[in-house]
N, C-alpha and C. Protein backbone atom coordinates (compact mmCIF):
# COMPACT_ATOMS: atom_id res chain seq x y z
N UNK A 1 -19.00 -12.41 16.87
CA UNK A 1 -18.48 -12.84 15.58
C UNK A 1 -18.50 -11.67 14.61
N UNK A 2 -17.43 -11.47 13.96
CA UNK A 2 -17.34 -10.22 13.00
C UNK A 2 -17.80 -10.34 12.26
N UNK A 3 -19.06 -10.04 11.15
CA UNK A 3 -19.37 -10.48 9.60
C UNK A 3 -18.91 -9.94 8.68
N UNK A 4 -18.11 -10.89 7.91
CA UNK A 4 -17.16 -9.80 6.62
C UNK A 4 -17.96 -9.55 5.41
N UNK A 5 -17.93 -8.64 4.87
CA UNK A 5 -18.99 -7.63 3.73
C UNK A 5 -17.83 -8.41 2.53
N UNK A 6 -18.77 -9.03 1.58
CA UNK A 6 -18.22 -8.91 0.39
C UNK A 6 -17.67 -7.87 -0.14
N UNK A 7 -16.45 -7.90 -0.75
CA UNK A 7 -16.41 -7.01 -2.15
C UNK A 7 -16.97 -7.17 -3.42
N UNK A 8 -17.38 -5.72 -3.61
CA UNK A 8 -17.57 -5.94 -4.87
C UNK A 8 -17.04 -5.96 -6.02
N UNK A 9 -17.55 -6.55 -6.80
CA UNK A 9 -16.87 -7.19 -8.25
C UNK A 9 -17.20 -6.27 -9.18
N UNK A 10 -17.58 -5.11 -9.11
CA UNK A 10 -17.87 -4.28 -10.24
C UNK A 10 -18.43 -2.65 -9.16
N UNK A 11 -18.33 -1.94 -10.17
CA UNK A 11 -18.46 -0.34 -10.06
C UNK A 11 -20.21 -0.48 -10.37
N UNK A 12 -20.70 0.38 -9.80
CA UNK A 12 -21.99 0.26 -10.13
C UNK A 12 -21.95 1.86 -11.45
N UNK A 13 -22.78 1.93 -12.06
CA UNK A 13 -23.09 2.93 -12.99
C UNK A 13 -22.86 4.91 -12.30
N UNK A 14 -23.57 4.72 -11.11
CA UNK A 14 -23.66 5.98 -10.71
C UNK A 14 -22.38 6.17 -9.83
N UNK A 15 -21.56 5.09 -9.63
CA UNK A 15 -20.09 5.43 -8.47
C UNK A 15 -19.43 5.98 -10.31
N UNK A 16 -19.53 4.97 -10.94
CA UNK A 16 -18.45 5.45 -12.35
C UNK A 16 -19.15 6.83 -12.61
N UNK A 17 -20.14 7.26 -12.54
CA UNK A 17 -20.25 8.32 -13.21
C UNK A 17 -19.92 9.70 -12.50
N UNK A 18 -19.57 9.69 -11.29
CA UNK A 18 -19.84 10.30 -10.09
C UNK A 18 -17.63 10.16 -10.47
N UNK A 19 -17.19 10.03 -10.99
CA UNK A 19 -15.69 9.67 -11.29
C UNK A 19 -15.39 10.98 -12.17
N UNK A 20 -14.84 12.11 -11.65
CA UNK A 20 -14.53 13.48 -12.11
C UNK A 20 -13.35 13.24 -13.23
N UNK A 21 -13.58 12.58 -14.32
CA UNK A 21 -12.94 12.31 -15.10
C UNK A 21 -13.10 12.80 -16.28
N UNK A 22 -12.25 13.19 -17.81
CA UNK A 22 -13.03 13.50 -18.83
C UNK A 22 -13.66 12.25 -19.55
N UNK A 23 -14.55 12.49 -20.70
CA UNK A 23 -14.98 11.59 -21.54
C UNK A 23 -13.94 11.54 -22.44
N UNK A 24 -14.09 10.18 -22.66
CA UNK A 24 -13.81 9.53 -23.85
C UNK A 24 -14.12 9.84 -25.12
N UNK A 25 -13.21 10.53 -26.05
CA UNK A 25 -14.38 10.58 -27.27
C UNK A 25 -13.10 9.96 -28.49
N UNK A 26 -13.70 9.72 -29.77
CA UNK A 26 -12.89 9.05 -30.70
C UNK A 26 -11.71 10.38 -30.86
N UNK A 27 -11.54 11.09 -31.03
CA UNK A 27 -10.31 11.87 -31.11
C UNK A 27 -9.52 11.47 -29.91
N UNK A 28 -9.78 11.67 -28.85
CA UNK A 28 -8.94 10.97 -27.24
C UNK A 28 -8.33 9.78 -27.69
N UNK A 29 -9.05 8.83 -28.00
CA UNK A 29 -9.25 7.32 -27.75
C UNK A 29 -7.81 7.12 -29.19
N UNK A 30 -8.22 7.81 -30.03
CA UNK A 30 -7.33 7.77 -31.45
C UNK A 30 -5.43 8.18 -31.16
N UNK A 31 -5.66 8.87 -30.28
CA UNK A 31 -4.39 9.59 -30.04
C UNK A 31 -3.53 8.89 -28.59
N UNK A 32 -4.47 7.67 -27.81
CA UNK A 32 -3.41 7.08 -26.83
C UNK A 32 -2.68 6.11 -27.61
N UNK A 33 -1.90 5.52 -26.93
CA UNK A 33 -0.47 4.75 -27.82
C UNK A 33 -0.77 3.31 -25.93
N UNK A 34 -0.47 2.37 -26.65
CA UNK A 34 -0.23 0.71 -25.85
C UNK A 34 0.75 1.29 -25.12
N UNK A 35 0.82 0.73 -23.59
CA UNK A 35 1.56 0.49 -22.41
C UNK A 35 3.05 0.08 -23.49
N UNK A 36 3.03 -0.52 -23.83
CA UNK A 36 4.42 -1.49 -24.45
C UNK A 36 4.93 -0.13 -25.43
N UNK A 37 3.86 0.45 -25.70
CA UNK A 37 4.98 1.35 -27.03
C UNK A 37 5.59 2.87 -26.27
N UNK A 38 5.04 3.10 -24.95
CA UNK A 38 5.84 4.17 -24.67
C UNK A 38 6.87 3.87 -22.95
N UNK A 39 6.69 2.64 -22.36
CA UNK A 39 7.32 2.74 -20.98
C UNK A 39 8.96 2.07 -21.87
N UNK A 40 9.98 2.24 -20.62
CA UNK A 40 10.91 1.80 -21.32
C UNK A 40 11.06 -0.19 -21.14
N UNK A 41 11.93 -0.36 -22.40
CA UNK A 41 11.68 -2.05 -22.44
C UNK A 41 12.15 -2.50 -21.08
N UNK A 42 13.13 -2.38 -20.50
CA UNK A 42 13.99 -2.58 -19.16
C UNK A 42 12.76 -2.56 -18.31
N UNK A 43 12.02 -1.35 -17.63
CA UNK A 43 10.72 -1.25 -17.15
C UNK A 43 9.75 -2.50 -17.10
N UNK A 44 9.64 -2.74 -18.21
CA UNK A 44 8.36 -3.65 -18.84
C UNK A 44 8.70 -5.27 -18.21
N UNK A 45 10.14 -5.19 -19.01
CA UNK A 45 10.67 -6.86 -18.09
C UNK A 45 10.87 -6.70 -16.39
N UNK A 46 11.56 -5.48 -15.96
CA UNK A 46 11.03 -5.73 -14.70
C UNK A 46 9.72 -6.02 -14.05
N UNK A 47 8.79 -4.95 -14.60
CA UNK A 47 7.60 -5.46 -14.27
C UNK A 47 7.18 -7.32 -14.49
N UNK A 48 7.72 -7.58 -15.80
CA UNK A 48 7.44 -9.24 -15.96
C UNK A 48 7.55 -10.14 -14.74
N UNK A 49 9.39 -9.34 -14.27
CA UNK A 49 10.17 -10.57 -13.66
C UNK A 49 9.81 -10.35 -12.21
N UNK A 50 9.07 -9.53 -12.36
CA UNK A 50 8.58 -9.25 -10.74
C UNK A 50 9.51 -8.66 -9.46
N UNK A 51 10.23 -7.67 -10.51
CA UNK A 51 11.23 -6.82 -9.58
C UNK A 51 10.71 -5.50 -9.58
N UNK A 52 9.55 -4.96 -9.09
CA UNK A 52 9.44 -3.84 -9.35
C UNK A 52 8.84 -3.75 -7.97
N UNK A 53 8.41 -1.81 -7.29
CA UNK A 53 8.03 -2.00 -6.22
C UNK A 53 8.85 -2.00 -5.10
N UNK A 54 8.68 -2.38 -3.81
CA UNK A 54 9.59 -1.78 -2.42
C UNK A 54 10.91 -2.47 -2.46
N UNK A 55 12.25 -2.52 -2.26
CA UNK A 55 12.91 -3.69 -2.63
C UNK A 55 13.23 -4.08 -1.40
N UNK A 56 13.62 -5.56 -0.89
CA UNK A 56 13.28 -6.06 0.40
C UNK A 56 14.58 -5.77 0.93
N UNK A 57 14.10 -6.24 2.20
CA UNK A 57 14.85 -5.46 3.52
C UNK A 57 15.89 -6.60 3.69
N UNK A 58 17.10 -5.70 4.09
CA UNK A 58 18.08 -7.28 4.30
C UNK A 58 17.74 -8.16 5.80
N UNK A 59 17.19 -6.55 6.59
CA UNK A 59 16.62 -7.50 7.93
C UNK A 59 15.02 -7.16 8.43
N UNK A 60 14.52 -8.37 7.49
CA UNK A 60 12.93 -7.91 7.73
C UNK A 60 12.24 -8.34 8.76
N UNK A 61 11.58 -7.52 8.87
CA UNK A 61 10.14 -7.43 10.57
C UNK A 61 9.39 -8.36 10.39
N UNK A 62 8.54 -8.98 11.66
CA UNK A 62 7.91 -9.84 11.58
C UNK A 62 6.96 -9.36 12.37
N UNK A 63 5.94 -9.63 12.17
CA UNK A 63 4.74 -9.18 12.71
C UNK A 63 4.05 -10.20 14.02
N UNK A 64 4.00 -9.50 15.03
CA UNK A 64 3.34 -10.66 16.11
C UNK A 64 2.53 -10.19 16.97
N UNK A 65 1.45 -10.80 18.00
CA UNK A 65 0.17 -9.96 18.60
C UNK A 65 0.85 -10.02 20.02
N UNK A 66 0.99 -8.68 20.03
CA UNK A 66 1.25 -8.14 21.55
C UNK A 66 0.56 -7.30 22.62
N UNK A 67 0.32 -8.05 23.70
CA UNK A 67 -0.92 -7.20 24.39
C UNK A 67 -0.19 -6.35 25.08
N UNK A 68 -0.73 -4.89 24.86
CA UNK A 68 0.28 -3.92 26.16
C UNK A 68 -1.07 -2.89 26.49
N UNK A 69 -0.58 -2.12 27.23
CA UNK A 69 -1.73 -1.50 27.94
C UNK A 69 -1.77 -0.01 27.18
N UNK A 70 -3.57 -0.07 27.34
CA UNK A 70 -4.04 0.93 26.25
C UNK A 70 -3.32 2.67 26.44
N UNK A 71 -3.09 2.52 27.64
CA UNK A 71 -2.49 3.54 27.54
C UNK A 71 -0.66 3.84 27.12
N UNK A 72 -0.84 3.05 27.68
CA UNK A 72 0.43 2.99 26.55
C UNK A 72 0.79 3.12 25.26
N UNK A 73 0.13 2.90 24.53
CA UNK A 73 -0.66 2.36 22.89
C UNK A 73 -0.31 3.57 22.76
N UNK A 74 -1.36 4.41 23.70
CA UNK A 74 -2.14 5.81 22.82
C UNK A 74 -1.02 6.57 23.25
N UNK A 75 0.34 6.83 24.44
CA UNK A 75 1.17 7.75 24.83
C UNK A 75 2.14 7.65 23.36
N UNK A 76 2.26 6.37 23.02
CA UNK A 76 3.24 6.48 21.91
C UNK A 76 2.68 6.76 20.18
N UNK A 77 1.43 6.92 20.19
CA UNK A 77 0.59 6.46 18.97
C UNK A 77 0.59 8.41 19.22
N UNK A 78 0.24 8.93 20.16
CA UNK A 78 0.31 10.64 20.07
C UNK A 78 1.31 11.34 19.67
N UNK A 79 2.78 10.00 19.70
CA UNK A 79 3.37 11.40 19.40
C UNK A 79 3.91 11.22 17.74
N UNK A 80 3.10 10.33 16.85
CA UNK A 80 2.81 10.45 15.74
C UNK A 80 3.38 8.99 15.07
N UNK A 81 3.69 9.51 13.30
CA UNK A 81 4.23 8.17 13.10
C UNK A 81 5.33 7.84 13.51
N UNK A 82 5.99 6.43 13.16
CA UNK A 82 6.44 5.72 13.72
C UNK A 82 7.01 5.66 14.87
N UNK A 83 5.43 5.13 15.55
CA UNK A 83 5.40 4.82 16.94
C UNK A 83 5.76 3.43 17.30
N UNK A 84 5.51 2.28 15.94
CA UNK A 84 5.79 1.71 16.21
C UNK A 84 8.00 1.03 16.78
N UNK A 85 8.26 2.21 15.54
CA UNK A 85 9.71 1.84 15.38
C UNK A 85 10.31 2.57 16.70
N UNK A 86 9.39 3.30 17.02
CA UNK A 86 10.25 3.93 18.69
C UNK A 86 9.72 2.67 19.62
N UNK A 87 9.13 2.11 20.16
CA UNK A 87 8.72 1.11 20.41
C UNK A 87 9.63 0.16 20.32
N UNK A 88 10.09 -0.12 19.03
CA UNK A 88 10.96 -1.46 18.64
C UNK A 88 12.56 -0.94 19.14
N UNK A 89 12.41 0.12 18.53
CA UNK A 89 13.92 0.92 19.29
C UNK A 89 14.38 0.86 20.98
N UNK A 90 13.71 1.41 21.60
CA UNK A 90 13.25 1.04 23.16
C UNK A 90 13.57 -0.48 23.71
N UNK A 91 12.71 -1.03 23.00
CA UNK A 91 12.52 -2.93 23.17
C UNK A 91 14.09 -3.11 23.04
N UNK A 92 15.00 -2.76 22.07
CA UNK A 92 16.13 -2.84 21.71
C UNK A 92 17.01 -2.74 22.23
N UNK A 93 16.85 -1.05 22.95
CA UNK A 93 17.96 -0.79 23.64
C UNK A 93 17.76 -1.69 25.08
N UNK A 94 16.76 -1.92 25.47
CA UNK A 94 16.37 -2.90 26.47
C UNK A 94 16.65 -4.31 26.73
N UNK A 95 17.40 -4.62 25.33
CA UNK A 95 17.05 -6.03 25.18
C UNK A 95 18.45 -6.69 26.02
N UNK A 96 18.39 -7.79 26.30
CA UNK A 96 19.29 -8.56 27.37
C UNK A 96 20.85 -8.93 26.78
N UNK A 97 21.24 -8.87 26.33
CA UNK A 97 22.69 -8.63 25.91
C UNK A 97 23.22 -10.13 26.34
């Protein structure tokens, strides 16, 4: 049985501080401007309307559990990324017409 590790719900003090970031000081803090007053408005409603991000595929993949042999896995996984889409390509040109 796998045991799944919570996430955590907060940064502890020494991960934030350990964050190679500058400080904050009232001159910094005085001189940023609101999300809304500098992205453009078009931007902002996309973000609302929930068009923002990868835009979908007219013919999308479906994901399913396929057992094949490990060596196999690893002949096509060596010769880098998308191993899977050579794979699906293959399956393709293979497929029964």
């Amino acid at each position: 049985m796998v045991k799944r590790v919570k996430k955590p719900t907060s940064i502890s003090q020494k991960d934030w501080d350990a964050v190679d970031s500058p400080p904050l000081d009232s001159a910094t803090l005085a001189k940023m401007r609101r999300a809304k007053d500098v992205l453009p408005p078009a931007f902002l409603k996309a973000v609302a309307e929930g068009r923002v991000g990868r835009p979908k595929s007219a013919a999308p993949k479906r994901a399913v559990s396929l057992r094949l042999d490990a060596d196999l896995i690893e002949a096509y996984r060596a010769g880098g990324q998308g191993w899977q889409s050579r794979i699906n390509a293959l399956l393709r040109d293979h497929m029964p017409r």
